[in-house]
Protein backbone atom coordinates (compact mmCIF):
# COMPACT_ATOMS: atom_id res chain seq x y z
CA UNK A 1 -29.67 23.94 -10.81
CA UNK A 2 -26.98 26.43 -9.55
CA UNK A 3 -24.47 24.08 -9.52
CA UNK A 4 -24.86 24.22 -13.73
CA UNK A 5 -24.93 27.78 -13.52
CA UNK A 6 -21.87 28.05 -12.15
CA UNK A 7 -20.02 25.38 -14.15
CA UNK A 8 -21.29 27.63 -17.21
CA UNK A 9 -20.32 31.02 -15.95
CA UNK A 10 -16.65 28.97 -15.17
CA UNK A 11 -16.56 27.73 -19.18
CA UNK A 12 -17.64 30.81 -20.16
CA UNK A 13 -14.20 32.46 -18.54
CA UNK A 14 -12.14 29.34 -19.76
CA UNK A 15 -13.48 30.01 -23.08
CA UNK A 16 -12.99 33.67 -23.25
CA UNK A 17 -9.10 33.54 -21.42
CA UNK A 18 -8.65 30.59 -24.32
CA UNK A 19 -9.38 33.29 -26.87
CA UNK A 20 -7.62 35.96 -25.44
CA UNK A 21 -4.34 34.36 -24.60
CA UNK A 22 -4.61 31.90 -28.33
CA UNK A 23 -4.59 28.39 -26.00
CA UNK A 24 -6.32 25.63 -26.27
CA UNK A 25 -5.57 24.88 -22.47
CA UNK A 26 -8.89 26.77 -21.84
CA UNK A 27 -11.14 24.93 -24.63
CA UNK A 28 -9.77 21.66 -23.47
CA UNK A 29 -10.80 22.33 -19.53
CA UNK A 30 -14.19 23.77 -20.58
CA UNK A 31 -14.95 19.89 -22.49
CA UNK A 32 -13.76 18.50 -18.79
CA UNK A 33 -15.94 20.61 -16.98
CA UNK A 34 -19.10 19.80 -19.15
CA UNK A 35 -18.04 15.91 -19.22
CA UNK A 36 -18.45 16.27 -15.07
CA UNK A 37 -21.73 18.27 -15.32
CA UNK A 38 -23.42 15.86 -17.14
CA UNK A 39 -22.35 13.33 -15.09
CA UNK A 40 -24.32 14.68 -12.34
CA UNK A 41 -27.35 14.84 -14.62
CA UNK A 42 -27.01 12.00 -14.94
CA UNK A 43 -26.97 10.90 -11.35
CA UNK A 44 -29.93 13.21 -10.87
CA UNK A 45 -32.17 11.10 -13.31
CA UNK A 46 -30.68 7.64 -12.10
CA UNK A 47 -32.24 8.93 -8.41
CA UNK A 48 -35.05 10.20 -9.74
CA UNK A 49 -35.68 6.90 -11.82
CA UNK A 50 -34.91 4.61 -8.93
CA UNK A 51 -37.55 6.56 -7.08
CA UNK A 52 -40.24 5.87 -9.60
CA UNK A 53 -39.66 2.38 -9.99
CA UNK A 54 -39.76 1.63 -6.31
CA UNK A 55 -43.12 4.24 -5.46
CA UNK A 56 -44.59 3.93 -8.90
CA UNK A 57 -45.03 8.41 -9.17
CA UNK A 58 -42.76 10.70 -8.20
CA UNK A 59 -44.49 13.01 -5.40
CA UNK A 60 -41.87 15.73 -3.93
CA UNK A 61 -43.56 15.40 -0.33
CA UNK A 62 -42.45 11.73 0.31
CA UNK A 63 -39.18 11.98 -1.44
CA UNK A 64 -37.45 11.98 2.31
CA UNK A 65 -38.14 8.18 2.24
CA UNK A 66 -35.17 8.03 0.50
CA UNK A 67 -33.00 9.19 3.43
CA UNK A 68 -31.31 6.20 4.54
């Protein structure tokens, strides 16, 4: 969750210093940076969905089965 946070607060400058300078440099890094962050949503919910289908729920306390 702070991971997004940050990635936010980092288009939120790109996005501003875009504005202020008139460049699209800025614009076009903040679409990179939220192509990567949902990537790793993405990962999250593939883990989160493997876990399900092999345990049938998804209970926090046993989730360190999944340490290899």
């Amino acid at each position: 969750m702070s991971i997004e946070l940050v990635f936010l607060s980092i288009n939120f400058n790109f996005l501003i210093a875009s504005v202020f300078l008139d460049d699209l440099i800025g614009q076009l890094m903040t679409l990179f940076v939220l192509t990567v962050a949902a990537a790793e949503s993405s990962i999250g919910l593939a883990i989160f969905l493997t876990y399900y289908r092999k345990k049938g729920s998804i209970a926090i306390e046993f989730v360190n089965i999944l340490k290899g």
